[in-house]
N, C-alpha and C. Protein backbone atom coordinates (compact mmCIF):
# COMPACT_ATOMS: atom_id res chain seq x y z
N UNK A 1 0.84 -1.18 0.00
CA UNK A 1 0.00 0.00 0.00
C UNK A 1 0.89 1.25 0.00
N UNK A 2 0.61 2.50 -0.78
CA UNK A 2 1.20 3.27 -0.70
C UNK A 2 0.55 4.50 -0.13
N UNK A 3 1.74 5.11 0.76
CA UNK A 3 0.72 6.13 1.37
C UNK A 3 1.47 7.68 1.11
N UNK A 4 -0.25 8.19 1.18
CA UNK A 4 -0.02 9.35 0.54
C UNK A 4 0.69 10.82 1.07
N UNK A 5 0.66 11.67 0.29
CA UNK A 5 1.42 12.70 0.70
C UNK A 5 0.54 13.45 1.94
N UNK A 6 1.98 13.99 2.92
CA UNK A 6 1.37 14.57 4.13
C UNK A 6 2.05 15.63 4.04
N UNK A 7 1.62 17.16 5.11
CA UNK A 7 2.79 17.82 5.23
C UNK A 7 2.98 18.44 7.13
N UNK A 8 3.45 18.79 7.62
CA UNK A 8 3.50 19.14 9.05
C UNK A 8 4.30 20.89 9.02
N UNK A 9 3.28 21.31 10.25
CA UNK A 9 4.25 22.45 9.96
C UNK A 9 3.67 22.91 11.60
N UNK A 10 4.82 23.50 12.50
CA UNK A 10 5.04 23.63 13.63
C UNK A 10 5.23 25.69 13.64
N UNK A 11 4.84 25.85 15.02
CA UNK A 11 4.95 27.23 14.78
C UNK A 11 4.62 27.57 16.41
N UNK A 12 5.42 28.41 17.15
CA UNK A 12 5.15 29.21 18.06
C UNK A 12 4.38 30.63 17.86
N UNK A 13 3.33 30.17 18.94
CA UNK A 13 2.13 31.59 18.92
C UNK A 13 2.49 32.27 20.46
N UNK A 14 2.84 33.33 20.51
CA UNK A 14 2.64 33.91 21.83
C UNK A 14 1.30 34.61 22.54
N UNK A 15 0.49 33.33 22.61
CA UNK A 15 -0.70 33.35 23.15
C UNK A 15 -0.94 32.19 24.12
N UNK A 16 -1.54 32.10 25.36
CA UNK A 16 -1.78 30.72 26.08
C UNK A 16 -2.82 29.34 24.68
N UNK A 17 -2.76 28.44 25.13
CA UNK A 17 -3.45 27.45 23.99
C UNK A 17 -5.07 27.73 24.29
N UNK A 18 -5.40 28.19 25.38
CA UNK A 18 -7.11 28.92 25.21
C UNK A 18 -7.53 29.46 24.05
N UNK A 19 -6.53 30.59 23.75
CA UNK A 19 -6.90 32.03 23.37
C UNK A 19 -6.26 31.41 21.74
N UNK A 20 -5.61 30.53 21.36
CA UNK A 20 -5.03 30.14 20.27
C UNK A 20 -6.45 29.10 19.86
N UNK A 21 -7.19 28.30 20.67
CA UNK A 21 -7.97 27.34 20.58
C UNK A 21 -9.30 27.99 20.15
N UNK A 22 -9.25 28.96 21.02
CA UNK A 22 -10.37 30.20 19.69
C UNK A 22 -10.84 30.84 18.98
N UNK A 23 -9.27 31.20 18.50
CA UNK A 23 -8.84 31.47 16.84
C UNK A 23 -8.93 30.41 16.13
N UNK A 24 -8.78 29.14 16.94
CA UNK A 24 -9.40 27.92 15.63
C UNK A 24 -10.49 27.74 15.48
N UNK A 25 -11.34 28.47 16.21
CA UNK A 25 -12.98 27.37 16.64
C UNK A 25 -13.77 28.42 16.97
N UNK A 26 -13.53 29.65 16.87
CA UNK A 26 -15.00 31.06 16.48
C UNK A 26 -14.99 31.31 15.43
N UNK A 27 -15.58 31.51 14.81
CA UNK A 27 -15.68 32.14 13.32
C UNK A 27 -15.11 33.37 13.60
N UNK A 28 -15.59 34.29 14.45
CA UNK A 28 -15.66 35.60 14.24
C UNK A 28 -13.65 35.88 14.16
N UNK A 29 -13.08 34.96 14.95
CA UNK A 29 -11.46 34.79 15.06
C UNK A 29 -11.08 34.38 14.00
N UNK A 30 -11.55 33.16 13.10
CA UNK A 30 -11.19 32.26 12.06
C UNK A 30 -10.91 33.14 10.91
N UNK A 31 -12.34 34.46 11.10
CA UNK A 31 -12.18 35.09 9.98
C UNK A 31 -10.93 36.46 9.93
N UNK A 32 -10.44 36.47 10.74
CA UNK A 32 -8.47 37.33 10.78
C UNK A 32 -7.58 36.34 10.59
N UNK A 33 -7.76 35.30 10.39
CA UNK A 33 -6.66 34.83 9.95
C UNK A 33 -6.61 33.52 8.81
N UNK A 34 -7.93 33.18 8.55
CA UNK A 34 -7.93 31.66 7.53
C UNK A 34 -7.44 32.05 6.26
N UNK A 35 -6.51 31.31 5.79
CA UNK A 35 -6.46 31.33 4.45
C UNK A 35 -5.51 32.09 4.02
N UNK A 36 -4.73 32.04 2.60
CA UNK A 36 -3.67 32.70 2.60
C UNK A 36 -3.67 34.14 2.24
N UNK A 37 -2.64 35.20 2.16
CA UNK A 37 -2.43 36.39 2.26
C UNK A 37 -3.64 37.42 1.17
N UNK A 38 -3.82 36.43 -0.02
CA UNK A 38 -3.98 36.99 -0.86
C UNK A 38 -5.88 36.71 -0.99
N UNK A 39 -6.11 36.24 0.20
CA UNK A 39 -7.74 35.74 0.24
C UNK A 39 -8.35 36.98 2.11
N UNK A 40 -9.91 36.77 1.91
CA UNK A 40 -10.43 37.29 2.64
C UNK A 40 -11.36 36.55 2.91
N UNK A 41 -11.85 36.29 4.24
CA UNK A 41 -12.82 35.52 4.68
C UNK A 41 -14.24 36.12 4.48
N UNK A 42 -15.33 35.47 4.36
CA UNK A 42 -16.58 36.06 3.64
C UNK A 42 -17.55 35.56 4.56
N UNK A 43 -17.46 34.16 5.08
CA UNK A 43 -17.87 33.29 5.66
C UNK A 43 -17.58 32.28 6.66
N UNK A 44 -17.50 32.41 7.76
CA UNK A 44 -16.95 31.04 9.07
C UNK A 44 -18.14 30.85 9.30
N UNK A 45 -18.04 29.50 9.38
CA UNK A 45 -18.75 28.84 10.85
C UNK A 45 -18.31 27.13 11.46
N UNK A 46 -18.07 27.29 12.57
CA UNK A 46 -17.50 26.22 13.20
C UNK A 46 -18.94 25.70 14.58
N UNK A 47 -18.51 24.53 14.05
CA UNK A 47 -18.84 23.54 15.89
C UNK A 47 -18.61 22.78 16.14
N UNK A 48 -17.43 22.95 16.79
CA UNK A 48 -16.32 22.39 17.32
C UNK A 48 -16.32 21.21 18.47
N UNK A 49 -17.15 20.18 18.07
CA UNK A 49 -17.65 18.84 18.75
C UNK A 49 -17.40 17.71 17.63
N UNK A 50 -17.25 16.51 18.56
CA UNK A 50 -16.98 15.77 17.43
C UNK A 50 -18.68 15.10 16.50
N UNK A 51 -18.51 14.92 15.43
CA UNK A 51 -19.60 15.46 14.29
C UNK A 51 -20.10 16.16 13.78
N UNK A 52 -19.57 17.60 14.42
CA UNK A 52 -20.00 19.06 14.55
C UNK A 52 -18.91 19.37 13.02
N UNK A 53 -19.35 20.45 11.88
CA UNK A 53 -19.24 21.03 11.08
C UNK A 53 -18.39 22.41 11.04
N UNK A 54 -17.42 22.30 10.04
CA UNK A 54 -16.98 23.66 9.96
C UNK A 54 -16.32 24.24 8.30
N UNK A 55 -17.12 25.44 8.37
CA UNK A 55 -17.09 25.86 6.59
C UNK A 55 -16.46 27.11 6.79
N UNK A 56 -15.51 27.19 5.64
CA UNK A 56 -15.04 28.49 5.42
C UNK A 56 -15.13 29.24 4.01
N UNK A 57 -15.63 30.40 3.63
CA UNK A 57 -15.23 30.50 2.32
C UNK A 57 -14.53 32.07 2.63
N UNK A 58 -13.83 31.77 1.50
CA UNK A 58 -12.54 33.05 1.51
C UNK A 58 -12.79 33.76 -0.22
N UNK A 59 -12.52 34.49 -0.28
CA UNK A 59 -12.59 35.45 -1.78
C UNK A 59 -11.21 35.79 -2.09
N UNK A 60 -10.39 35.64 -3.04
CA UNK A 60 -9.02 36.24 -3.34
C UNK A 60 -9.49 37.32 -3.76
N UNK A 61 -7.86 37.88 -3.87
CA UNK A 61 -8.05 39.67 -4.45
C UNK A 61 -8.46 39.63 -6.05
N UNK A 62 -8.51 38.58 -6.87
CA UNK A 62 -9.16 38.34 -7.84
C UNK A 62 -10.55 37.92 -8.13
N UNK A 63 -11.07 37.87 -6.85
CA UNK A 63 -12.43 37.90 -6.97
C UNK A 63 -12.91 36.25 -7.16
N UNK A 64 -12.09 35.49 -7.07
CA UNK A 64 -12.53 33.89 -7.34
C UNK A 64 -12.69 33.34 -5.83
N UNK A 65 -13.77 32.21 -5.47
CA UNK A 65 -13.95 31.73 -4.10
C UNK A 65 -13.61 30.47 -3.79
N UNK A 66 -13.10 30.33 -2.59
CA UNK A 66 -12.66 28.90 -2.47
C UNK A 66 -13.81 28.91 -1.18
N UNK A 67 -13.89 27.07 -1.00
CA UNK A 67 -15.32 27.10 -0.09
C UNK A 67 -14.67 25.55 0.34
N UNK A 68 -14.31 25.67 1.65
CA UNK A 68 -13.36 24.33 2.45
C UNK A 68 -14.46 23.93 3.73
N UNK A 69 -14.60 22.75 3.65
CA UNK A 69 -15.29 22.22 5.03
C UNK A 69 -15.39 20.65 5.46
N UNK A 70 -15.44 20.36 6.41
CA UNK A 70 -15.35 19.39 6.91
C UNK A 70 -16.05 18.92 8.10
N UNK A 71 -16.02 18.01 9.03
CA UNK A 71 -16.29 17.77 9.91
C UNK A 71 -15.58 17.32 10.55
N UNK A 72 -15.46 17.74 12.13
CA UNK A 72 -14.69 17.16 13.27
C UNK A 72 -14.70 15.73 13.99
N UNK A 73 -13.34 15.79 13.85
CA UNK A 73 -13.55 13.87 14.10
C UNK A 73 -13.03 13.77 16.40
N UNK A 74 -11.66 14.59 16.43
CA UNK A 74 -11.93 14.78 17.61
C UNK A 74 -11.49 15.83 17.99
N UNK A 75 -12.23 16.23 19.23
CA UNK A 75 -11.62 17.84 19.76
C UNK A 75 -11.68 17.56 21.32
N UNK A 76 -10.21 17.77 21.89
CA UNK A 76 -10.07 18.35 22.89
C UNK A 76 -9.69 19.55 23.17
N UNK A 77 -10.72 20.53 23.87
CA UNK A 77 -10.42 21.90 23.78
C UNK A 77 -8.93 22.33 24.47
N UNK A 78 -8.52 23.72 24.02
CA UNK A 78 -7.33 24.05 23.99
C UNK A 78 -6.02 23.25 24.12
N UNK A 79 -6.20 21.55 23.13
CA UNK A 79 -5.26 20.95 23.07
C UNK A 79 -5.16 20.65 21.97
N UNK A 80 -6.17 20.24 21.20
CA UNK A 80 -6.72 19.44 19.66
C UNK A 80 -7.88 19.58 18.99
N UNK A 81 -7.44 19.52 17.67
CA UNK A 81 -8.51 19.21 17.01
C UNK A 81 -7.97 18.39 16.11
N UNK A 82 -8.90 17.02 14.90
CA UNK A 82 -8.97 16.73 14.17
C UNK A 82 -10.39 16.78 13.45
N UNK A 83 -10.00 17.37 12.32
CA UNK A 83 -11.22 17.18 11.26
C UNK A 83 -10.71 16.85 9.96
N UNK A 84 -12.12 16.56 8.94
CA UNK A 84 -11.72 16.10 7.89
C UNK A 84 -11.31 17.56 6.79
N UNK A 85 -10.97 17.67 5.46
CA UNK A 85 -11.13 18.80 5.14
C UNK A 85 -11.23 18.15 3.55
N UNK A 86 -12.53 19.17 2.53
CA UNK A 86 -12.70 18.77 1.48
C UNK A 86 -13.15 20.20 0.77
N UNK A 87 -12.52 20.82 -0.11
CA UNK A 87 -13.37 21.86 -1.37
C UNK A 87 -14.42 21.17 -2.35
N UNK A 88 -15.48 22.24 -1.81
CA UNK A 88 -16.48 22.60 -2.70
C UNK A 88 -16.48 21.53 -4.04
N UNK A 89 -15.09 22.32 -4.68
CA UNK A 89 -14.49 21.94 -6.27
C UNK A 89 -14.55 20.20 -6.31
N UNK A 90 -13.44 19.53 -5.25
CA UNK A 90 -12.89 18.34 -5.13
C UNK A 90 -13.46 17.86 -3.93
N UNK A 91 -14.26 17.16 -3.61
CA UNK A 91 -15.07 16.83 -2.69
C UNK A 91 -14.74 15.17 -2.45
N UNK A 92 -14.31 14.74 -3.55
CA UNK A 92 -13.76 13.21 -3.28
C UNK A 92 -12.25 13.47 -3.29
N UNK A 93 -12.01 14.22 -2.94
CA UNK A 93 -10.29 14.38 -2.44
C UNK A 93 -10.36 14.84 -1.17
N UNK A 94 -10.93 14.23 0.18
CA UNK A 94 -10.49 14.28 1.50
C UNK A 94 -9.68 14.15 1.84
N UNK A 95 -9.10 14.87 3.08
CA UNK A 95 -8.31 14.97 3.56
C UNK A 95 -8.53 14.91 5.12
N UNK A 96 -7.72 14.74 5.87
CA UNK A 96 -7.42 14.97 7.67
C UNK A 96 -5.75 16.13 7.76
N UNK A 97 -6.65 16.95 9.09
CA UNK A 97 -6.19 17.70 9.82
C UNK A 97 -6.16 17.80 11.52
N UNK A 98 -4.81 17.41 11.58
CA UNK A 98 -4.57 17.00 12.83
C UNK A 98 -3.70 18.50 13.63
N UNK A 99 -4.93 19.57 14.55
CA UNK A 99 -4.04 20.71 14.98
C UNK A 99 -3.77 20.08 16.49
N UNK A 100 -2.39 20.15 17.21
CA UNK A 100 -2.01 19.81 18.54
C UNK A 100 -1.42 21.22 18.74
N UNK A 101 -1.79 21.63 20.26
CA UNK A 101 -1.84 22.67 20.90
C UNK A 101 -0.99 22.29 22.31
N UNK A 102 0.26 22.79 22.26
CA UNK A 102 1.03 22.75 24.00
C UNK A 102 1.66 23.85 24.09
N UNK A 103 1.44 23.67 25.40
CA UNK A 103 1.66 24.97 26.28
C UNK A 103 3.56 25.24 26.39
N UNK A 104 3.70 26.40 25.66
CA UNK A 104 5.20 26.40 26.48
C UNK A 104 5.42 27.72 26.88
N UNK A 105 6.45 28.33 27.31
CA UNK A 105 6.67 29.14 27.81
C UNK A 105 6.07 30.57 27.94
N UNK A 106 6.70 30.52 26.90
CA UNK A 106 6.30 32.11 25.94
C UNK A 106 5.00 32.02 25.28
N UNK A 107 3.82 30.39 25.23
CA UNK A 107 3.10 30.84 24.53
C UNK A 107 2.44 29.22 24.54
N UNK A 108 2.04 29.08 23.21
CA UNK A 108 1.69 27.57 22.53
C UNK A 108 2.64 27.04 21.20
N UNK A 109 2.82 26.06 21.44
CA UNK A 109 3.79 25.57 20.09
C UNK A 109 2.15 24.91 19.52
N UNK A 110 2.05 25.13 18.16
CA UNK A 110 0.97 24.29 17.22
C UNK A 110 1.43 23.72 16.32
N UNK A 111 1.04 22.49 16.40
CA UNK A 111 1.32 21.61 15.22
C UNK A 111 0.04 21.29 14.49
N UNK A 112 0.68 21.47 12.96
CA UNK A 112 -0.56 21.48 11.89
C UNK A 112 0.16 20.00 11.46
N UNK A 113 -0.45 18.97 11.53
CA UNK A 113 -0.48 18.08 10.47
C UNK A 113 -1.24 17.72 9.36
N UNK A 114 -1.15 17.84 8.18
CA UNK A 114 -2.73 17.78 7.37
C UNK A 114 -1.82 16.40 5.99
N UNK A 115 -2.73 15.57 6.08
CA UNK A 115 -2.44 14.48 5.97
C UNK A 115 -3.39 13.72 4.38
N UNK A 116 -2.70 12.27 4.16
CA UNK A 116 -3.98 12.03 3.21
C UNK A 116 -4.34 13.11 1.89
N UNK A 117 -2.99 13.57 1.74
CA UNK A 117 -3.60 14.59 0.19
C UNK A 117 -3.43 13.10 -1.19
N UNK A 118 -4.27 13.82 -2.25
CA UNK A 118 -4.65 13.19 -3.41
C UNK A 118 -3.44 13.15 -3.96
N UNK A 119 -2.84 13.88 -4.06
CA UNK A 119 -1.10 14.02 -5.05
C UNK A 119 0.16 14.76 -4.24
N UNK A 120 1.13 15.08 -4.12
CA UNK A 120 2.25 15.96 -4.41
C UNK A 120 1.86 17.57 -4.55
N UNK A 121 1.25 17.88 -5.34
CA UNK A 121 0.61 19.02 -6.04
C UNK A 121 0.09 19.41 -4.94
N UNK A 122 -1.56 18.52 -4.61
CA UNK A 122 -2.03 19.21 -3.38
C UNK A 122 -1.45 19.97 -2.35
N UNK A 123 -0.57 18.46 -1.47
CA UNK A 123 0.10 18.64 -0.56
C UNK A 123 1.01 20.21 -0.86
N UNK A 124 1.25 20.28 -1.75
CA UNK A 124 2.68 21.82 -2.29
C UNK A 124 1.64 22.80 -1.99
N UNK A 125 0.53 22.68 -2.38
CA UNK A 125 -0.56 24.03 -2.57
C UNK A 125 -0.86 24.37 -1.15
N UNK A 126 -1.18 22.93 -0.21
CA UNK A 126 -1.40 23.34 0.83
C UNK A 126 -0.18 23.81 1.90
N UNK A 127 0.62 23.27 1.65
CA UNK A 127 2.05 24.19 2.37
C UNK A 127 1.80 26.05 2.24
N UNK A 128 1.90 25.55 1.11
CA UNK A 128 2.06 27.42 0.65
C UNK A 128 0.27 28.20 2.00
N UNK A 129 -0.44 27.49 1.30
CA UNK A 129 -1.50 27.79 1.90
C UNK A 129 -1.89 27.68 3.59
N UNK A 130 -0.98 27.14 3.74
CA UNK A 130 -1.44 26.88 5.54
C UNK A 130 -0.38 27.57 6.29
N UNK A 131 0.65 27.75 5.50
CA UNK A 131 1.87 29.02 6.07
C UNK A 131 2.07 29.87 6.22
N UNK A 132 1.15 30.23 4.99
CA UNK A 132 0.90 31.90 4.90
C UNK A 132 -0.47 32.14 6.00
N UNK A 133 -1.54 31.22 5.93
CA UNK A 133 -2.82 31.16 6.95
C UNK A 133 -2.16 31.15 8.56
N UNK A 134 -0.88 30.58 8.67
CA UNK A 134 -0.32 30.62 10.29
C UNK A 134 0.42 31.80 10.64
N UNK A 135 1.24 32.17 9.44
CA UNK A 135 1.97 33.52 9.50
C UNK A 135 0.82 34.32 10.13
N UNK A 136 -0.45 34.18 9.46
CA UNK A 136 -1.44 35.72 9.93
C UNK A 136 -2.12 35.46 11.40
N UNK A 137 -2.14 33.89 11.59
CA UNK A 137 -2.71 33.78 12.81
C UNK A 137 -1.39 34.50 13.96
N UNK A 138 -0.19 34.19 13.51
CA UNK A 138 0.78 34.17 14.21
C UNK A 138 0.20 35.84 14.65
N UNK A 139 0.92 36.42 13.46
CA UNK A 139 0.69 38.32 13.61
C UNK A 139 -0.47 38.74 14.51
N UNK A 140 -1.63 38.05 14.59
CA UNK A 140 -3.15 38.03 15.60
C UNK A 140 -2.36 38.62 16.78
N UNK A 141 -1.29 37.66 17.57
CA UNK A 141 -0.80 37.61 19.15
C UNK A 141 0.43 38.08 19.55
N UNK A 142 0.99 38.85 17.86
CA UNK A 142 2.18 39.66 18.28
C UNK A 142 2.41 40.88 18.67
């Protein structure tokens, strides 16, 4: 069996994992920081239980919409979440997202694992895309 492309990406927030755990899981937070530089949030909504739903759509500065959602598989508050994640577009190209939340000093270290992409390609798109989406969460608590 061959398994598919994943990518991980780690990042210190200088915020406690509460206040980081609600930038993942309010909309009204989700929408300062989802998505990359060149997009704007239009639409959140999260509920953040496991079977509970969460949709985002974002607008680029070109005016085209991306529309991402999934459902939560498990959440422990201000430690974890996993959900699934699928576009609008590609809906039989699921994916899992595994966020871990610990406490350190200065803040929370978060780990994004997002796992299970369809190709190479994906996985590249979503790097770019979830780096630039952490960079802005980051800027939120600086």
């Amino acid at each position: 069996m061959t398994t598919k492309p994943s990518l991980t990406l780690v990042r210190r927030i200088k915020a406690p994992p509460a206040k980081v755990y609600a930038a993942l899981t309010r909309p009204e937070q989700m929408s300062g920081w989802w998505g990359p530089h060149n997009t704007e949030v239009v639409h959140a909504e999260a509920d953040p239980r496991i079977g509970g739903r969460f949709r985002v759509i974002m607008r680029a500065t070109d005016g085209e919409q991306h529309d991402v959602s999934g459902v939560y598989r498990e959440v422990e508050p201000d430690r974890k979440l996993v959900f699934s994640w699928a576009w609008i577009t590609t809906p039989e190209r699921e994916s899992q997202v595994t966020i871990s939340l610990r406490p350190i000093q200065d803040g929370t270290e978060l780990t994004l694992l997002h796992e299970q992409f369809f190709d190479e390609a994906a996985r590249d798109g979503h790097r770019e895309g979830w780096s630039e989406a952490l960079d802005r969460l980051e800027r939120q608590f600086a």
